[in-house]
PDB file of N, CA and C in Angstrom:
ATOM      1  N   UNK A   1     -87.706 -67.574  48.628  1.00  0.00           N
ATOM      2  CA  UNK A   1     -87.039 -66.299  48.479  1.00  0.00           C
ATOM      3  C   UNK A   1     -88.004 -65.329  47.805  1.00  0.00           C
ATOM      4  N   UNK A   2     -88.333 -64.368  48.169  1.00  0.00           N
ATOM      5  CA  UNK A   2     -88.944 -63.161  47.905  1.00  0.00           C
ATOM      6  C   UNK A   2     -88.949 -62.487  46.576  1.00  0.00           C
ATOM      7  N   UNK A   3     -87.304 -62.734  46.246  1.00  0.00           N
ATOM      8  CA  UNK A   3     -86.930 -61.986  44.765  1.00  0.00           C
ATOM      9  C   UNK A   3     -86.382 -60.062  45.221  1.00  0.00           C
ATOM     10  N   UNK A   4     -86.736 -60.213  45.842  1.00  0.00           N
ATOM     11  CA  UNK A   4     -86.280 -57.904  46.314  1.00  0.00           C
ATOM     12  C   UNK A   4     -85.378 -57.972  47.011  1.00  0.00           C
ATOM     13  N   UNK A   5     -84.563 -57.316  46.340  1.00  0.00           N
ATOM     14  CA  UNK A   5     -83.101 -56.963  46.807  1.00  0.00           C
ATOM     15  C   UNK A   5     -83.017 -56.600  48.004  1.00  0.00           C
ATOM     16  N   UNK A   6     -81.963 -56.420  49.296  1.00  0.00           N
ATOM     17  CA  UNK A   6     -82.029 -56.087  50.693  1.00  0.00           C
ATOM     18  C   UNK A   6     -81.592 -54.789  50.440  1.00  0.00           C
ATOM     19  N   UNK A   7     -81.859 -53.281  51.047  1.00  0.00           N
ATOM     20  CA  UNK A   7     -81.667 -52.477  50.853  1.00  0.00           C
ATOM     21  C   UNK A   7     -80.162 -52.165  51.615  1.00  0.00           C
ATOM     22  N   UNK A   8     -79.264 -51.520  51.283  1.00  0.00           N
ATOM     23  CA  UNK A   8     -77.729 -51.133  52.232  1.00  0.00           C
ATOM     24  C   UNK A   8     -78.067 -50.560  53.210  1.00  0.00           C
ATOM     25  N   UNK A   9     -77.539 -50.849  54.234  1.00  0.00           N
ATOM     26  CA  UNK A   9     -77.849 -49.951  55.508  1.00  0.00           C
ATOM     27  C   UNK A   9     -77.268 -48.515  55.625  1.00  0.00           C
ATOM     28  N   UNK A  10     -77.763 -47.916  56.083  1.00  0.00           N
ATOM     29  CA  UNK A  10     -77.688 -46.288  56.019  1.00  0.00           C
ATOM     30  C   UNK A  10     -76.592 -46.217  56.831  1.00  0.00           C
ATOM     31  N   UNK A  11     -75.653 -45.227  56.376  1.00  0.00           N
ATOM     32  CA  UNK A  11     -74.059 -45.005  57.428  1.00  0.00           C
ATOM     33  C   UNK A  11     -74.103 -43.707  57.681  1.00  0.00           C
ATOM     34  N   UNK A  12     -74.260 -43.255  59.045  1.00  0.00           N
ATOM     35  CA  UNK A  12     -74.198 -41.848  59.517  1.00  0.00           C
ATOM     36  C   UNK A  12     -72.940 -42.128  60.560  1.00  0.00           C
ATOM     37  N   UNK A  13     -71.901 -40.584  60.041  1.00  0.00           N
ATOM     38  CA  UNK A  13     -71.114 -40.300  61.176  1.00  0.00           C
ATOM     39  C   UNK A  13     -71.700 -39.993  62.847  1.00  0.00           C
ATOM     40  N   UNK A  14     -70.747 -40.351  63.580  1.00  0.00           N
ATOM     41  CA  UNK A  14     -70.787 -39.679  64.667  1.00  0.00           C
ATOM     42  C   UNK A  14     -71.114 -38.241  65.061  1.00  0.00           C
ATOM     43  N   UNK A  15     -71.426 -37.460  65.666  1.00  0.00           N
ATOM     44  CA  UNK A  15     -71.428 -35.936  66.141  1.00  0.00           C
ATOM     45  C   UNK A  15     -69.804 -35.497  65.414  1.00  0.00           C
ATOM     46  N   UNK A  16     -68.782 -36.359  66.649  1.00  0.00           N
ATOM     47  CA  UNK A  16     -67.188 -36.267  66.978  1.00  0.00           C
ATOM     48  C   UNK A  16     -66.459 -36.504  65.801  1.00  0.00           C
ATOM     49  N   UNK A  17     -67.782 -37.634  64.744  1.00  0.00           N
ATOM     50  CA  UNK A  17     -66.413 -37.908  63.269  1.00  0.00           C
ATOM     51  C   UNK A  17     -66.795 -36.438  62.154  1.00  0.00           C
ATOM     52  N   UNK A  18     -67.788 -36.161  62.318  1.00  0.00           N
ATOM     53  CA  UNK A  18     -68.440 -34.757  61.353  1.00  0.00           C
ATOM     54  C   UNK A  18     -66.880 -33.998  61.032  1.00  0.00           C
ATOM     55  N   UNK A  19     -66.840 -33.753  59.882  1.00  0.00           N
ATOM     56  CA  UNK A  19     -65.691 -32.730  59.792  1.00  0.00           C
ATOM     57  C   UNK A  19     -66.106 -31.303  59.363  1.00  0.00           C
ATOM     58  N   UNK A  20     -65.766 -30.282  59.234  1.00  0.00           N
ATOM     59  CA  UNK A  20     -66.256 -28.998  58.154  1.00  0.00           C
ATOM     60  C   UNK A  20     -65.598 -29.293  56.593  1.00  0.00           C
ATOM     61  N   UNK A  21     -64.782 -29.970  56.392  1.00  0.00           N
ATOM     62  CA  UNK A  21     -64.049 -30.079  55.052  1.00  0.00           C
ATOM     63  C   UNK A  21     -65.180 -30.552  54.103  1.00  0.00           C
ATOM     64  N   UNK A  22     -65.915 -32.143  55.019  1.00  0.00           N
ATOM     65  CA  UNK A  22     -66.844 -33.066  54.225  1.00  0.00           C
ATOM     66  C   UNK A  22     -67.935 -32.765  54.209  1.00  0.00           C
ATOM     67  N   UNK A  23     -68.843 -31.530  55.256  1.00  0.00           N
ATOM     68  CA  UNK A  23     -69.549 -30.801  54.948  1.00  0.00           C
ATOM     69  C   UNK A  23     -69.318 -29.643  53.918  1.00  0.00           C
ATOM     70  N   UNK A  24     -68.799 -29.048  53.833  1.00  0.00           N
ATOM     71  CA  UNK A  24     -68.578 -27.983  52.966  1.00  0.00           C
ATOM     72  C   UNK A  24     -68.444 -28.755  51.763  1.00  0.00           C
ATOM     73  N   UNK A  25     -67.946 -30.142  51.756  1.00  0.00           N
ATOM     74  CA  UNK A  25     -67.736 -30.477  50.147  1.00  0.00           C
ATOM     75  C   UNK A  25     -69.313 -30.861  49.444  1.00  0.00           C
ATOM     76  N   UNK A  26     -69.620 -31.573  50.856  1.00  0.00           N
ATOM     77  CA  UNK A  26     -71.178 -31.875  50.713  1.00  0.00           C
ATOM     78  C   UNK A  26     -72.273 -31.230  50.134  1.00  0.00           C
ATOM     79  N   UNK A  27     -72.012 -29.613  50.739  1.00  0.00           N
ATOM     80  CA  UNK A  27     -73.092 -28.414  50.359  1.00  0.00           C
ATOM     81  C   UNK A  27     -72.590 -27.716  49.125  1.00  0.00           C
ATOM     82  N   UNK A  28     -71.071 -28.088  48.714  1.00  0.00           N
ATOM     83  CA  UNK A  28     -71.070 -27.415  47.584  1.00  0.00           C
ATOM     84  C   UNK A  28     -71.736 -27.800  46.492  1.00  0.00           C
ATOM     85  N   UNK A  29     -72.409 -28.758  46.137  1.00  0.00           N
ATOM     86  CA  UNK A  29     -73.178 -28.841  44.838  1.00  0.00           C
ATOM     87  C   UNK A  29     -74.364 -28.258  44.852  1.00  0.00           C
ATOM     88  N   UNK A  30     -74.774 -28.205  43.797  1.00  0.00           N
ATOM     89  CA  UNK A  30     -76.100 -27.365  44.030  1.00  0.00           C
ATOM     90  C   UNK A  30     -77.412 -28.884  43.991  1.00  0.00           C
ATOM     91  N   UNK A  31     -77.350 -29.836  43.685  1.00  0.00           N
ATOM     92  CA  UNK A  31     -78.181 -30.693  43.638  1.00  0.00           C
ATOM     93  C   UNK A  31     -77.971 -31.121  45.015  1.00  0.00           C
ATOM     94  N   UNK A  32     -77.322 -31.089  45.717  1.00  0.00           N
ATOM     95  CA  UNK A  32     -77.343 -31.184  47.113  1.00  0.00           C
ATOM     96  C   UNK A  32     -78.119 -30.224  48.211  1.00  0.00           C
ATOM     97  N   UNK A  33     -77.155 -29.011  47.474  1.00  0.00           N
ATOM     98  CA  UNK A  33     -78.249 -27.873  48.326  1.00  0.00           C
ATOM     99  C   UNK A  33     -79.399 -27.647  48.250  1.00  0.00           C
ATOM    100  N   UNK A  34     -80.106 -28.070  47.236  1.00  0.00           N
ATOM    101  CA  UNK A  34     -81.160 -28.461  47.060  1.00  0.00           C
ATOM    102  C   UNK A  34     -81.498 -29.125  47.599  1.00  0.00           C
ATOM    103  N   UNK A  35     -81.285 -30.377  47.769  1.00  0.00           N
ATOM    104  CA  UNK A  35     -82.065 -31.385  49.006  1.00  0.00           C
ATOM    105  C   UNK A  35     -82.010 -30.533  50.353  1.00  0.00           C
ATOM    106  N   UNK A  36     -80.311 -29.782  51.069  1.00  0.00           N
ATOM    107  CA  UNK A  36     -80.942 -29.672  52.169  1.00  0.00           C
ATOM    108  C   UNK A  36     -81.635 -28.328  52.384  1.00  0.00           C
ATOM    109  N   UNK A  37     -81.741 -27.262  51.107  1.00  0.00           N
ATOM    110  CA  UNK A  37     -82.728 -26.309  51.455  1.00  0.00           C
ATOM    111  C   UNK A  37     -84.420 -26.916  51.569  1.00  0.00           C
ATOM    112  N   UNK A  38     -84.405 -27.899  50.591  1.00  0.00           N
ATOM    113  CA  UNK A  38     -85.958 -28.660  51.072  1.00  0.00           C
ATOM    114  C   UNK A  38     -86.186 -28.917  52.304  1.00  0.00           C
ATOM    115  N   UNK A  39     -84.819 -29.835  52.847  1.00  0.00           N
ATOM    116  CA  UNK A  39     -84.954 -30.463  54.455  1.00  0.00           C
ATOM    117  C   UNK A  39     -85.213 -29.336  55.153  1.00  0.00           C
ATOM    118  N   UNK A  40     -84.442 -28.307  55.317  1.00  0.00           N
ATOM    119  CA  UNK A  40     -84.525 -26.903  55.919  1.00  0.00           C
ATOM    120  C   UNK A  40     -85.870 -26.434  55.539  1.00  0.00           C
ATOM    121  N   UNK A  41     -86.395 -26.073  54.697  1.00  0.00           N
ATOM    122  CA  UNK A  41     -88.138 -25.490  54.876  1.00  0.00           C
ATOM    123  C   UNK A  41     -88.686 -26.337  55.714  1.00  0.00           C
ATOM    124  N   UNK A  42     -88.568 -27.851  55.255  1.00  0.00           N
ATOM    125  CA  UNK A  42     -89.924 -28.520  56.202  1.00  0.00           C
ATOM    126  C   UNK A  42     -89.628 -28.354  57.501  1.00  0.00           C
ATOM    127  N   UNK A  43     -88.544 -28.936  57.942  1.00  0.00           N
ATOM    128  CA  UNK A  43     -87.909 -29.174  59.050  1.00  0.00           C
ATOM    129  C   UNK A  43     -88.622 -30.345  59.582  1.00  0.00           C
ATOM    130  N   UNK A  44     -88.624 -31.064  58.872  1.00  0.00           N
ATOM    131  CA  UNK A  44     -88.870 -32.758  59.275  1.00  0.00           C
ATOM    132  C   UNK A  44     -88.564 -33.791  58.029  1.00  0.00           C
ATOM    133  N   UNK A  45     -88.913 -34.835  58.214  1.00  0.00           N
ATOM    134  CA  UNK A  45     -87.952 -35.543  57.460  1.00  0.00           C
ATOM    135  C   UNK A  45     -88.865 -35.847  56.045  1.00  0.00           C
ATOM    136  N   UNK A  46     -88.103 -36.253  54.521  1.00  0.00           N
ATOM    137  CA  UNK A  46     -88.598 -36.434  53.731  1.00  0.00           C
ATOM    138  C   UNK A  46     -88.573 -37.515  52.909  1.00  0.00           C
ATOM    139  N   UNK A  47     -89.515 -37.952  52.488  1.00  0.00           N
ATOM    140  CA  UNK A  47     -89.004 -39.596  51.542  1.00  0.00           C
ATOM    141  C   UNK A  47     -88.340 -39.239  50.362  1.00  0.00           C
ATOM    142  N   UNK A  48     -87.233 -40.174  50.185  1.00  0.00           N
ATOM    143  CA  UNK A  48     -86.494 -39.881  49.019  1.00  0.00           C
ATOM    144  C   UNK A  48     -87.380 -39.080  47.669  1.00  0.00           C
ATOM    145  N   UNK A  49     -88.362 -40.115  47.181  1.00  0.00           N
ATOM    146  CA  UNK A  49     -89.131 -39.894  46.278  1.00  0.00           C
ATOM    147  C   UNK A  49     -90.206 -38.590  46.131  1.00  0.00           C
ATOM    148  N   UNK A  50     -90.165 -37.711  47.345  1.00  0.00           N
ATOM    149  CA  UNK A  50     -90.734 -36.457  47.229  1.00  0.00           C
ATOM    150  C   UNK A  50     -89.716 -35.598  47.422  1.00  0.00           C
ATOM    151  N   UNK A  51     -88.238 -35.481  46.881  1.00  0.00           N
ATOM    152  CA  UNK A  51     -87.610 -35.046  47.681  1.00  0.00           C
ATOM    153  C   UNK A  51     -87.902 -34.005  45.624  1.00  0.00           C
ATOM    154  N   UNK A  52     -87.611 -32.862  45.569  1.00  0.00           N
ATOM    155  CA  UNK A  52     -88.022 -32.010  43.717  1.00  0.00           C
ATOM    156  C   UNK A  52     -86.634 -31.779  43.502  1.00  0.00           C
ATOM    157  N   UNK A  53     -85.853 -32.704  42.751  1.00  0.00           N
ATOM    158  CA  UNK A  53     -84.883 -32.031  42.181  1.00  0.00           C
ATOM    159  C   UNK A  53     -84.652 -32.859  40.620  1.00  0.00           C
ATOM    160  N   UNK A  54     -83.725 -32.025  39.990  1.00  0.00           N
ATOM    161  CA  UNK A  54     -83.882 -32.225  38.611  1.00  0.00           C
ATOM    162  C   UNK A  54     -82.592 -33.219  37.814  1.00  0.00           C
ATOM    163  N   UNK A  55     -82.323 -35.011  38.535  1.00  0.00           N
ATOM    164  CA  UNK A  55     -81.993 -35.963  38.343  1.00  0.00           C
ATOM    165  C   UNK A  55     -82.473 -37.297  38.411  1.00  0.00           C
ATOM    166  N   UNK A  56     -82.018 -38.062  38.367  1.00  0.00           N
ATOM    167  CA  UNK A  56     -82.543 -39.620  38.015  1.00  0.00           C
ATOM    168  C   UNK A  56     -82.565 -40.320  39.436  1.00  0.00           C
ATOM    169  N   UNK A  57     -82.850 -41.418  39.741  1.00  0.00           N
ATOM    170  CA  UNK A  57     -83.232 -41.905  40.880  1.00  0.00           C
ATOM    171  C   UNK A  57     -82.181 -42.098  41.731  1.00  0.00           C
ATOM    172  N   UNK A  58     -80.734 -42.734  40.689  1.00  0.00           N
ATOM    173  CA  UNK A  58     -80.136 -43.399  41.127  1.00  0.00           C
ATOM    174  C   UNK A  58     -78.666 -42.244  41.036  1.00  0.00           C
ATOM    175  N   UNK A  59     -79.218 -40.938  40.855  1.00  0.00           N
ATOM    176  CA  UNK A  59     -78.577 -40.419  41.227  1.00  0.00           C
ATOM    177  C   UNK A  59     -78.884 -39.333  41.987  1.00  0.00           C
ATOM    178  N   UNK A  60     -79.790 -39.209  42.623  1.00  0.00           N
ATOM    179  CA  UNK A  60     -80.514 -38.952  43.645  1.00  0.00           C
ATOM    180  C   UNK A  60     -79.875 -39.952  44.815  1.00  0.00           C
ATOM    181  N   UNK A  61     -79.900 -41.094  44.778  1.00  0.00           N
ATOM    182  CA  UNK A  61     -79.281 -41.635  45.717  1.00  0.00           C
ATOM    183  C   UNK A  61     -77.521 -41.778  46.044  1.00  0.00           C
ATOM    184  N   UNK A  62     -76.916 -41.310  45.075  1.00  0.00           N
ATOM    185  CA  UNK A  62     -75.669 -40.634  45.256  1.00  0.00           C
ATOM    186  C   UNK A  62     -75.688 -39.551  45.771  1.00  0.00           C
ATOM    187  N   UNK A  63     -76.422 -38.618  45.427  1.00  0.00           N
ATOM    188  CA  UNK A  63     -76.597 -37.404  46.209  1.00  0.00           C
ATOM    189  C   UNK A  63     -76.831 -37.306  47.956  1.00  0.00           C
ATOM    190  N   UNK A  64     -77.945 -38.009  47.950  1.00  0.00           N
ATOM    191  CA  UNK A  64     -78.150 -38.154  49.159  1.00  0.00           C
ATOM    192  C   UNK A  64     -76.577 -39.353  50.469  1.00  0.00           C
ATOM    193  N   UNK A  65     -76.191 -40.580  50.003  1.00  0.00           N
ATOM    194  CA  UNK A  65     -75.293 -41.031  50.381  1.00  0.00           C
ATOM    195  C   UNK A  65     -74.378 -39.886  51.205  1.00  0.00           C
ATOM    196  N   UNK A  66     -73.803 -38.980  50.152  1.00  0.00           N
ATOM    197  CA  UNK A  66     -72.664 -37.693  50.010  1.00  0.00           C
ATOM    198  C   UNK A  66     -73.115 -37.319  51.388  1.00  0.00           C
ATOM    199  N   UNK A  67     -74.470 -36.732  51.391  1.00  0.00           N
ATOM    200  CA  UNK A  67     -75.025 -36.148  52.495  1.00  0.00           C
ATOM    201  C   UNK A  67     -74.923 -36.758  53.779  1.00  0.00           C
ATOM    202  N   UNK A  68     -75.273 -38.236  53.728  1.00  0.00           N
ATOM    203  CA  UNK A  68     -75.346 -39.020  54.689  1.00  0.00           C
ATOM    204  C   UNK A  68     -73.954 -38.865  55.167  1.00  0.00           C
ATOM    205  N   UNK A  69     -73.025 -39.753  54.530  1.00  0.00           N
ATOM    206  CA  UNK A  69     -71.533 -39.507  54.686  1.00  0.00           C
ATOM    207  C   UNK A  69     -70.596 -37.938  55.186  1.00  0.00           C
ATOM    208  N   UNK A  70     -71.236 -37.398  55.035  1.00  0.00           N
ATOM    209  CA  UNK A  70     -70.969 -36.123  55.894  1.00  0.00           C
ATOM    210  C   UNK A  70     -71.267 -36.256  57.186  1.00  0.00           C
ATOM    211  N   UNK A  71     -72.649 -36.022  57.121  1.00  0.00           N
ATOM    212  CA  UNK A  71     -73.434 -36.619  58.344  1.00  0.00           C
ATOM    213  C   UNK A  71     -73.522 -34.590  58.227  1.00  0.00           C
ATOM    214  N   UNK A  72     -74.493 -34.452  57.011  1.00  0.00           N
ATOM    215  CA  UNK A  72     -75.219 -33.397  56.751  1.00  0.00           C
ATOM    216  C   UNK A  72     -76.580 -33.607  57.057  1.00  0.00           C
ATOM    217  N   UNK A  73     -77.262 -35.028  56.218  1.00  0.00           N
ATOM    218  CA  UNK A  73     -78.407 -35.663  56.584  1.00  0.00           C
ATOM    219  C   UNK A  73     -78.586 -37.026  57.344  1.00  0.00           C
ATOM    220  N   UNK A  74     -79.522 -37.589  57.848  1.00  0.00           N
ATOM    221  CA  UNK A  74     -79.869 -38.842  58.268  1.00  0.00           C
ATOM    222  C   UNK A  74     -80.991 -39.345  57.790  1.00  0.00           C
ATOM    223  N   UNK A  75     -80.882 -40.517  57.580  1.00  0.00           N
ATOM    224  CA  UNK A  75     -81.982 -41.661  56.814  1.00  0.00           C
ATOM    225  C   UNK A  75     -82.110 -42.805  57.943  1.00  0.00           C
ATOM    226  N   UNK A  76     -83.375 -43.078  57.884  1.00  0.00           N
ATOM    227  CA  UNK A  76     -84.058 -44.223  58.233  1.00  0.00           C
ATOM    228  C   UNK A  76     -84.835 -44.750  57.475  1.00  0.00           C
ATOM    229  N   UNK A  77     -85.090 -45.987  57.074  1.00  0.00           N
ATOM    230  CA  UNK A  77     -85.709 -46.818  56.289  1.00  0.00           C
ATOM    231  C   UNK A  77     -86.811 -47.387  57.193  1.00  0.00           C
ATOM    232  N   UNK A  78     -88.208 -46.958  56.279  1.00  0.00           N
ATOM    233  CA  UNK A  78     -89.681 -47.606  56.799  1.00  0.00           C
ATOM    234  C   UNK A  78     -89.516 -48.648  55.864  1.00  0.00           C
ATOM    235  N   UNK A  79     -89.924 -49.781  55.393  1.00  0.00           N
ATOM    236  CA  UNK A  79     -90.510 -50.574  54.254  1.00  0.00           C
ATOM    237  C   UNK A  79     -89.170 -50.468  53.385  1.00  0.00           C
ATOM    238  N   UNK A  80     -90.215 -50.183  52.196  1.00  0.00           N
ATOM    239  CA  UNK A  80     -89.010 -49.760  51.373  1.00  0.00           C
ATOM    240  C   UNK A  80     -88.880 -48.435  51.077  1.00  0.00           C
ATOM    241  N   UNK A  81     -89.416 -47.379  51.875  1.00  0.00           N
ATOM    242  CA  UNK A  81     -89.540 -45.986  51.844  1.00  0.00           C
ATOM    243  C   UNK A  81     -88.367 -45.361  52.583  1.00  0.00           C
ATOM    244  N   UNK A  82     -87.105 -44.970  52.280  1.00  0.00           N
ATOM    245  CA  UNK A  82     -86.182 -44.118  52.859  1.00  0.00           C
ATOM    246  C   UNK A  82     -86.503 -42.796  53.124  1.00  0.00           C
ATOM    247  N   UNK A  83     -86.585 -42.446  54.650  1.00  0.00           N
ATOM    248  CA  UNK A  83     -86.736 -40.697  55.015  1.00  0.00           C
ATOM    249  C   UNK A  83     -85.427 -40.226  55.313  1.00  0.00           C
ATOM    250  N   UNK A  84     -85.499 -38.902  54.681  1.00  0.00           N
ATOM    251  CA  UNK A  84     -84.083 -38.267  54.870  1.00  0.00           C
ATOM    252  C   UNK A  84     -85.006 -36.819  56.300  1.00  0.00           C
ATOM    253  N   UNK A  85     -83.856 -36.544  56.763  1.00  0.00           N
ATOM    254  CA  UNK A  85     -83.882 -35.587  57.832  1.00  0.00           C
ATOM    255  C   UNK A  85     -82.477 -34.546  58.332  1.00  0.00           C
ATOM    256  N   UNK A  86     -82.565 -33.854  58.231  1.00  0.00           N
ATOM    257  CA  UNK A  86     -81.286 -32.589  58.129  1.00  0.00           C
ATOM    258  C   UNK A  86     -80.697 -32.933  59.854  1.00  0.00           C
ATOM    259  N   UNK A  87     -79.465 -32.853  59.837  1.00  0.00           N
ATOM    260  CA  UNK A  87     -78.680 -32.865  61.559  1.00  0.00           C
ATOM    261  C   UNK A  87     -78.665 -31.489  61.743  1.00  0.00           C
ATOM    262  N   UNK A  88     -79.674 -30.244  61.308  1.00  0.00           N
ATOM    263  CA  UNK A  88     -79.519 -29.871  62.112  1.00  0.00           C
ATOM    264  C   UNK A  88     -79.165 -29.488  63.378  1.00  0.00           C
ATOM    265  N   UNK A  89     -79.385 -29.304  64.322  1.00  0.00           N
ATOM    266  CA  UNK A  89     -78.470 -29.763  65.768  1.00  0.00           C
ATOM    267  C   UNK A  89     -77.513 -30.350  65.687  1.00  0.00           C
ATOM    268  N   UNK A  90     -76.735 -30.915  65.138  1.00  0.00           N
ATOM    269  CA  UNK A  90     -75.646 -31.256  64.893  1.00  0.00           C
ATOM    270  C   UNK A  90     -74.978 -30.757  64.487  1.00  0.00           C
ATOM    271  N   UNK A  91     -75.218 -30.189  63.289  1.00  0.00           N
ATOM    272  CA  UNK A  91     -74.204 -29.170  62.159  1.00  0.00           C
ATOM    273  C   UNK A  91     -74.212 -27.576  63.407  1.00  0.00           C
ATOM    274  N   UNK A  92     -75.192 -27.522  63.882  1.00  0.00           N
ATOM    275  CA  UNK A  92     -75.341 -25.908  64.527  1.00  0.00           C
ATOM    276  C   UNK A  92     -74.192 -26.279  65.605  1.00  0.00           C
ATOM    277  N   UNK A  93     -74.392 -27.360  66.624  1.00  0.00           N
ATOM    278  CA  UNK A  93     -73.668 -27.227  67.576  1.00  0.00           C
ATOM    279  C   UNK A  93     -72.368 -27.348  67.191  1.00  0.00           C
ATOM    280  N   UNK A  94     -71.259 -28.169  66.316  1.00  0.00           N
ATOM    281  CA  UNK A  94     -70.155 -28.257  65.996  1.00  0.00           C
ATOM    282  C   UNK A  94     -69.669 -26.732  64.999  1.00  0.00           C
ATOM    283  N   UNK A  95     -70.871 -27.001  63.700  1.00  0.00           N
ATOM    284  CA  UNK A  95     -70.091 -25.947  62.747  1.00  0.00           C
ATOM    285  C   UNK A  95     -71.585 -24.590  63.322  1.00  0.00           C
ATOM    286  N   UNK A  96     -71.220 -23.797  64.286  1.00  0.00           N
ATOM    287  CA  UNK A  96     -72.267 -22.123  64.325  1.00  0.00           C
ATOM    288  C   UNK A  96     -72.656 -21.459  63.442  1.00  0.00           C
ATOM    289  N   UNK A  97     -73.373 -21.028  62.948  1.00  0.00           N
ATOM    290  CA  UNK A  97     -74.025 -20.291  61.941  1.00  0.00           C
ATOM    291  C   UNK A  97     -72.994 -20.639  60.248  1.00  0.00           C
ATOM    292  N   UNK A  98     -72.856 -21.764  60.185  1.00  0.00           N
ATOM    293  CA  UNK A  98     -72.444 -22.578  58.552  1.00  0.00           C
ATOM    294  C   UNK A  98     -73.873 -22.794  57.967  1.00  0.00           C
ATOM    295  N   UNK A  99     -74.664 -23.666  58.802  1.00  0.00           N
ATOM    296  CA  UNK A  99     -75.937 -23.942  58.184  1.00  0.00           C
ATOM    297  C   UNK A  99     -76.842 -22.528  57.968  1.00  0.00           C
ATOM    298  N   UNK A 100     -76.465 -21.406  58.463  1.00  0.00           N
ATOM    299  CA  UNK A 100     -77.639 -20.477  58.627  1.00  0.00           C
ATOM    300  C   UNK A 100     -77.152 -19.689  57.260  1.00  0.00           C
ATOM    301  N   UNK A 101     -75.669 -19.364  57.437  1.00  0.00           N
ATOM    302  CA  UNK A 101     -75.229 -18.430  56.215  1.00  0.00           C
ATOM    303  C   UNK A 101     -75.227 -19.289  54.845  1.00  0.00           C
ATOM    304  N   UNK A 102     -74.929 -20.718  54.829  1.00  0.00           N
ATOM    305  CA  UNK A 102     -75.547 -21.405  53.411  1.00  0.00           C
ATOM    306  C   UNK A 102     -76.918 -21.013  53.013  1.00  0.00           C
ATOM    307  N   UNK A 103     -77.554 -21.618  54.086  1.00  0.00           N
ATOM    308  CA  UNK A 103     -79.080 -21.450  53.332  1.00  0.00           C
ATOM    309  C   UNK A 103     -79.289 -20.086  53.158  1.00  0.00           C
ATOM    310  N   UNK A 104     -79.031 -19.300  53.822  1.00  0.00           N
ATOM    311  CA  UNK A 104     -79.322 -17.402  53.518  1.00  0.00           C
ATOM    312  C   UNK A 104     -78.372 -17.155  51.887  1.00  0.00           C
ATOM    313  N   UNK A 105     -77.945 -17.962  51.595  1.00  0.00           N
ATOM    314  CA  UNK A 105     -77.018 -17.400  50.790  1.00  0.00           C
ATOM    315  C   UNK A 105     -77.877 -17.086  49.538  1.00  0.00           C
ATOM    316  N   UNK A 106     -78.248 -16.188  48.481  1.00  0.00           N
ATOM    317  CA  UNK A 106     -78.235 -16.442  47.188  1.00  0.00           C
ATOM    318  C   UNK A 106     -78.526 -17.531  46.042  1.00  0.00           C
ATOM    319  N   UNK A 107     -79.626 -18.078  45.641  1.00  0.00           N
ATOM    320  CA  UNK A 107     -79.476 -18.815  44.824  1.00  0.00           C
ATOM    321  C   UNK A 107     -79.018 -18.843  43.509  1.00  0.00           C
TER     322      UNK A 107
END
């Protein structure tokens, strides 16, 4: 046995399960919006651990979950390196200009 824990597998909604309620609850924090205004500049995907915001690891990974569970962001696991990546296209085609007027909004 190795000794390293197995990492949880990443749970992304469907397109069809996405709601606007669990997005909107998603983007309301600001340690969230933060992650996805990062995802939104790059516009490609980011490893947890470069992701700049101002909490602890393991709550960084609550943060991100929230996201996942929306199915605001998506993760895939290299190694032991988790990349996060914005559904864009997803959020545009169901919820129209939600993602455009968040991120335009005011910080």
């Amino acid at each position: 046995m190795s000794g390293t824990v197995p990492l949880s597998p990443l749970v992304h909604p469907e397109r069809g399960e996405m709601t606007v309620e669990a997005v909107l609850r998603a983007l309301a924090d600001p340690v969230r919006l933060a992650i996805v205004r990062q995802l939104a500049a790059t516009g490609s995907e980011i490893a947890c651990g470069a992701l700049d915001v101002p909490v602890t690891k393991s709550t960084l990974t609550h943060h991100l979950s929230i996201l996942r569970q929306a199915g605001v962001v998506t993760g895939r696991q290299d190694g032991t390196t988790r990349f996060n990546s914005l559904r864009r296209n997803d959020l545009d085609a169901l919820f129209p200009g939600l993602l455009d007027g968040v991120l335009a909004a005011p910080r």
